[in-house]
C-alpha atoms as a PDB file:
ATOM      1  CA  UNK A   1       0.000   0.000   0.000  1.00  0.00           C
ATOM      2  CA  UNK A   2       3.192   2.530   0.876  1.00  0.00           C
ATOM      3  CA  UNK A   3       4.699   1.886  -2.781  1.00  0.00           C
ATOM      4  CA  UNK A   4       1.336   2.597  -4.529  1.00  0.00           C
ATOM      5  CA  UNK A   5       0.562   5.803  -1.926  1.00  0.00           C
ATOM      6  CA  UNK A   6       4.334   6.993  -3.303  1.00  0.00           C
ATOM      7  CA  UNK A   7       3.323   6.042  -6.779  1.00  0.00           C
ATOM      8  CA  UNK A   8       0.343   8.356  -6.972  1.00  0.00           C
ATOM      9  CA  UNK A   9       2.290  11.172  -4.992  1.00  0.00           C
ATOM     10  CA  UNK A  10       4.762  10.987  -8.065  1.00  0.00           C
ATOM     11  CA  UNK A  11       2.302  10.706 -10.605  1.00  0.00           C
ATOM     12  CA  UNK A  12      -0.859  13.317  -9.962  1.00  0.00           C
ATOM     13  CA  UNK A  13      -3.435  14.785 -12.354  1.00  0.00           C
ATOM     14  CA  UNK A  14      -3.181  18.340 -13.274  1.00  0.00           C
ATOM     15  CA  UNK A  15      -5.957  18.687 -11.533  1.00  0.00           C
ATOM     16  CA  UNK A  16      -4.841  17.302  -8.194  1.00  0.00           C
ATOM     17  CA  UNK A  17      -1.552  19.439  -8.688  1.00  0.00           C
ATOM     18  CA  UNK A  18      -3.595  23.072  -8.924  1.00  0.00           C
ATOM     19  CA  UNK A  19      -5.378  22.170  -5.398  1.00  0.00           C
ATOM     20  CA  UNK A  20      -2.188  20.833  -3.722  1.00  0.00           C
ATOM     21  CA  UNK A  21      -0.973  24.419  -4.910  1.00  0.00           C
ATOM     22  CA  UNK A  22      -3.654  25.702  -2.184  1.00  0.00           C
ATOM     23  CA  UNK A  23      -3.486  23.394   0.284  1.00  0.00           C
ATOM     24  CA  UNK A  24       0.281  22.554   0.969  1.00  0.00           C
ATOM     25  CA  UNK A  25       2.356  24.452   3.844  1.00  0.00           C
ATOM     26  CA  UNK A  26      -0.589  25.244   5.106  1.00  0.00           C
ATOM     27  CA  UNK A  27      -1.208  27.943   2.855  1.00  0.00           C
ATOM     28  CA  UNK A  28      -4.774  27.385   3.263  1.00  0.00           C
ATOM     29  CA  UNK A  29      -5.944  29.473   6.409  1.00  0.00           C
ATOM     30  CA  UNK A  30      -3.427  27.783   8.497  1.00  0.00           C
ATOM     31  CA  UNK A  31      -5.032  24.462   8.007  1.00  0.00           C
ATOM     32  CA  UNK A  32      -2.618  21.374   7.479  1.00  0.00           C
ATOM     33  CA  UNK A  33      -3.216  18.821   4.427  1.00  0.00           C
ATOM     34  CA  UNK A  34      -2.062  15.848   3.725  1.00  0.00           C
ATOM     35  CA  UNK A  35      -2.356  14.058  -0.098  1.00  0.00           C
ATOM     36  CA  UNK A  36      -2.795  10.419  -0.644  1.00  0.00           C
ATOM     37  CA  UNK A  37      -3.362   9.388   2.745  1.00  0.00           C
ATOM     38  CA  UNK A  38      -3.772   6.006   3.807  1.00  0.00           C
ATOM     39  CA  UNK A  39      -7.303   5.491   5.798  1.00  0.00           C
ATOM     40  CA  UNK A  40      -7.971   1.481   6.060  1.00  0.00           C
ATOM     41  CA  UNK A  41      -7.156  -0.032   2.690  1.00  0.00           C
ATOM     42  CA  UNK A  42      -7.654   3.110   0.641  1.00  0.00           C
ATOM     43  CA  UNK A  43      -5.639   5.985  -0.283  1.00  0.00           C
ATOM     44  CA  UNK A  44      -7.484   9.198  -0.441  1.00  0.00           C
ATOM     45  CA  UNK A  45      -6.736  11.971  -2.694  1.00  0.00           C
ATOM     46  CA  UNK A  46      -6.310  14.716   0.550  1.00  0.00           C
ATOM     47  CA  UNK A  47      -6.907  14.886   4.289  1.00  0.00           C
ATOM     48  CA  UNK A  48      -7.189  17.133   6.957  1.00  0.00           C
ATOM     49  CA  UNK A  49      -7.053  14.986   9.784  1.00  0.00           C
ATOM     50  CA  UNK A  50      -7.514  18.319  12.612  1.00  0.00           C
ATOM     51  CA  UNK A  51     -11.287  18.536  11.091  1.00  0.00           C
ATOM     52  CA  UNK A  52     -11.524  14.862   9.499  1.00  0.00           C
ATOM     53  CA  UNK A  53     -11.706  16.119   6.201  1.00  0.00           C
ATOM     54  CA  UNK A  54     -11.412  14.175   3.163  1.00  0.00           C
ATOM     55  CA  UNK A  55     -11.269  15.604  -0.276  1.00  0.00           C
ATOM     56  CA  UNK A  56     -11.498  13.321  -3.230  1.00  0.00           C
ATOM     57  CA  UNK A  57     -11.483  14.470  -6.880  1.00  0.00           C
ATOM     58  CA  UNK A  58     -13.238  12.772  -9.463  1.00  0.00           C
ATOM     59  CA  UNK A  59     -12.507  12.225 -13.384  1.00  0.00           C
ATOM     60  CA  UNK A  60     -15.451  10.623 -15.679  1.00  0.00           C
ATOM     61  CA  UNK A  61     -13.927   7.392 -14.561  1.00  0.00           C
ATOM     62  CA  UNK A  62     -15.878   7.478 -11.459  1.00  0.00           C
ATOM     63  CA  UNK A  63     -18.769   7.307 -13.182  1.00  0.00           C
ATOM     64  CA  UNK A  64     -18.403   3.783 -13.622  1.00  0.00           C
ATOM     65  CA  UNK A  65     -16.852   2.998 -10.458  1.00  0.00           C
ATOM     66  CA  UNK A  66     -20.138   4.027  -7.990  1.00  0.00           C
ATOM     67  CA  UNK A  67     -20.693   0.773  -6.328  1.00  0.00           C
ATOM     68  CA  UNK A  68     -16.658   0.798  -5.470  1.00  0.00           C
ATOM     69  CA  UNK A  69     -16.913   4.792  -4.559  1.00  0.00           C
ATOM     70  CA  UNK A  70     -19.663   4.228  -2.488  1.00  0.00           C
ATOM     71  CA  UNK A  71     -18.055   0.953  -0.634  1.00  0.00           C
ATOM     72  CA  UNK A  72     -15.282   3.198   0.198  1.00  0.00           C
ATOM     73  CA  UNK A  73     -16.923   6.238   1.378  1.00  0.00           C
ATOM     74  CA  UNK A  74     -19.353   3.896   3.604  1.00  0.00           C
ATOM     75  CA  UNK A  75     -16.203   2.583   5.339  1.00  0.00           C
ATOM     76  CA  UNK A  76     -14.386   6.108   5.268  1.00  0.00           C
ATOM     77  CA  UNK A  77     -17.275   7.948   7.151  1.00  0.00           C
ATOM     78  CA  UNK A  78     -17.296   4.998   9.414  1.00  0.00           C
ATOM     79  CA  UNK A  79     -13.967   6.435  10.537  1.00  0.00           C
ATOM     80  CA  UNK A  80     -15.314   9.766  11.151  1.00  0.00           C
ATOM     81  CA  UNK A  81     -14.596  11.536   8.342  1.00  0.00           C
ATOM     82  CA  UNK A  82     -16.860  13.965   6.392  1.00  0.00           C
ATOM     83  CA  UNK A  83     -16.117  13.572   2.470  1.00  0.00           C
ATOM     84  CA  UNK A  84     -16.057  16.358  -0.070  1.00  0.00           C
ATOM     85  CA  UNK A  85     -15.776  14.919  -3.592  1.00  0.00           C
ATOM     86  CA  UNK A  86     -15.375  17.826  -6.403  1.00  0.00           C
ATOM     87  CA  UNK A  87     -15.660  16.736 -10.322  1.00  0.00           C
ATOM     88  CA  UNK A  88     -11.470  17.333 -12.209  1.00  0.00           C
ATOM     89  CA  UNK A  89     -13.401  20.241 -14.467  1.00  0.00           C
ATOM     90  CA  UNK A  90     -14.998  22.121 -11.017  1.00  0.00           C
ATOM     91  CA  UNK A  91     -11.036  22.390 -10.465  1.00  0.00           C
ATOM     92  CA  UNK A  92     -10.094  23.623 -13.846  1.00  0.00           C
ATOM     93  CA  UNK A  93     -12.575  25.822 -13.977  1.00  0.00           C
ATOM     94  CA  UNK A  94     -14.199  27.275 -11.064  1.00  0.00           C
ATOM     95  CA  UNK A  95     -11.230  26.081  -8.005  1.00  0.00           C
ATOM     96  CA  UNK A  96     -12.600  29.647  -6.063  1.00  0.00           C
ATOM     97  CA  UNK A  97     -15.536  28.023  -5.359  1.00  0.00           C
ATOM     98  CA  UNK A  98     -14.245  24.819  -4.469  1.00  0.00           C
ATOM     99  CA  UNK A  99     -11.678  26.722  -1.971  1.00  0.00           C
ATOM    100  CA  UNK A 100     -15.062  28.638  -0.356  1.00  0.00           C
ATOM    101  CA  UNK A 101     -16.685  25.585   0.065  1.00  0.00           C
ATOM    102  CA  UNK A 102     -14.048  23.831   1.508  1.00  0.00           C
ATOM    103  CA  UNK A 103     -13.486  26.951   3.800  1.00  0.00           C
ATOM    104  CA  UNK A 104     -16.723  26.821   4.778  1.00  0.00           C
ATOM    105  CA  UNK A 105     -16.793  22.761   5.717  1.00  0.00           C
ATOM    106  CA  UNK A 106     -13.469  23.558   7.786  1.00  0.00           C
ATOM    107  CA  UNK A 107     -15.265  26.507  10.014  1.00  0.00           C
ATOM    108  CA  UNK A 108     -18.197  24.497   9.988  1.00  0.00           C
ATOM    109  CA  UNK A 109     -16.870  21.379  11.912  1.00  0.00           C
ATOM    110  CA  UNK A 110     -15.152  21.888  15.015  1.00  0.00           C
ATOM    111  CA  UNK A 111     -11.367  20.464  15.324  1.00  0.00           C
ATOM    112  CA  UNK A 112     -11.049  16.894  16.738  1.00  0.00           C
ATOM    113  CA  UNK A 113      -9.737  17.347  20.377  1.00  0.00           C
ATOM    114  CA  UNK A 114      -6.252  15.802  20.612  1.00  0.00           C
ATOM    115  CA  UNK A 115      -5.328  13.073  22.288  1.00  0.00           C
ATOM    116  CA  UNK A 116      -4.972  14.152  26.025  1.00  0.00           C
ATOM    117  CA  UNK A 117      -2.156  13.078  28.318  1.00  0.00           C
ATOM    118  CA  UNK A 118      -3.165  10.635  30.883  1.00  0.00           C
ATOM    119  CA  UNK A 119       0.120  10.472  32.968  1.00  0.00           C
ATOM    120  CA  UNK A 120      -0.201  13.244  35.904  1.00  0.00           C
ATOM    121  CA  UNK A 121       3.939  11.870  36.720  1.00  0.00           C
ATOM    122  CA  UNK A 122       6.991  12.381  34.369  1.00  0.00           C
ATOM    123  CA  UNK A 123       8.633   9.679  32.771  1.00  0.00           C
ATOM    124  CA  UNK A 124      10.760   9.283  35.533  1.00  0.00           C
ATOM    125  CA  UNK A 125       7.608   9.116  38.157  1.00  0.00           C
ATOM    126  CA  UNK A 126       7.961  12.371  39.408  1.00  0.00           C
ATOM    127  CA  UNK A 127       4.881  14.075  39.845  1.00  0.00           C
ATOM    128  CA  UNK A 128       4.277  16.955  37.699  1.00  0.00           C
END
C-alpha cells in the first residue's frame, strides 16, 4: 500500500496538482493537508485529519466505479470523516468556489480534540 501511496504522490493529475498548490504548507488558512493518505485499505486523494476532512477528486472514470466509490466512502465515514468529492473540471474551472466551500466545511466542523495526556507523573515518576 506505501509503494502505490508513493506512486500516486509521483504521478498526480493536473488537476490534483492546482489544489495541492492551495493546500500545501498550510497555505490554506493555516489548516494542514495531507495528499494520498492512507485510511484502512484506501488511499485518499487529501486529508485534513484536525477537522476529518477528506477531499477526493473525481474524473469521468468514477462514473463507472459508484458501487466501489460508495463501498469506500461507507467505510471512510465509518472512521469519522466527512467527504467532499469535487468533479477534475470544477477544479479547472471554477477552483474559487471549491476553496469557499471547503473553507466553509473547515469553520463548519469543530477540530477533533487531541489526544490528552493521561500520565499526571513524568517519565521518571515524578509528579508533575
Amino acid at each position: 500500500m506505501k509503494n502505490f501511496q508513493k506512486f500516486l504522490r509521483k504521478n498526480t493529475t493536473s488537476e490534483e496538482r492546482i489544489l495541492w498548490y492551495y493546500l500545501r504548507d498550510r497555505r490554506f488558512y493555516d489548516f494542514k493537508f495531507r495528499r494520498q493518505h492512507i485510511i484502512k485499505n484506501y488511499i485518499v486523494d487529501f486529508i485534513c485529519l484536525s477537522h476529518k476532512i477528506v477531499i477526493e477528486l473525481d474524473g469521468g472514470h468514477h462514473s463507472y466505479q459508484q458501487n466501489y466509490d460508495n463501498k469506500r466512502d461507507s467505510l471512510i465515514k465509518a472512521e469519522g470523516f466527512k467527504i467532499l468529492r469535487f468533479w477534475n473540471n470544477e477544479i479547472k474551472d471554477n477552483v474559487e468556489g471549491v476553496l469557499e466551500t471547503l473553507h466553509l466545511t473547515l469553520l463548519s466542523i469543530p477540530p477533533h480534540p487531541r489526544k490528552a495526556k493521561l500520565s499526571s507523573t513524568s517519565p521518571k515518576g515524578e509528579v508533575k
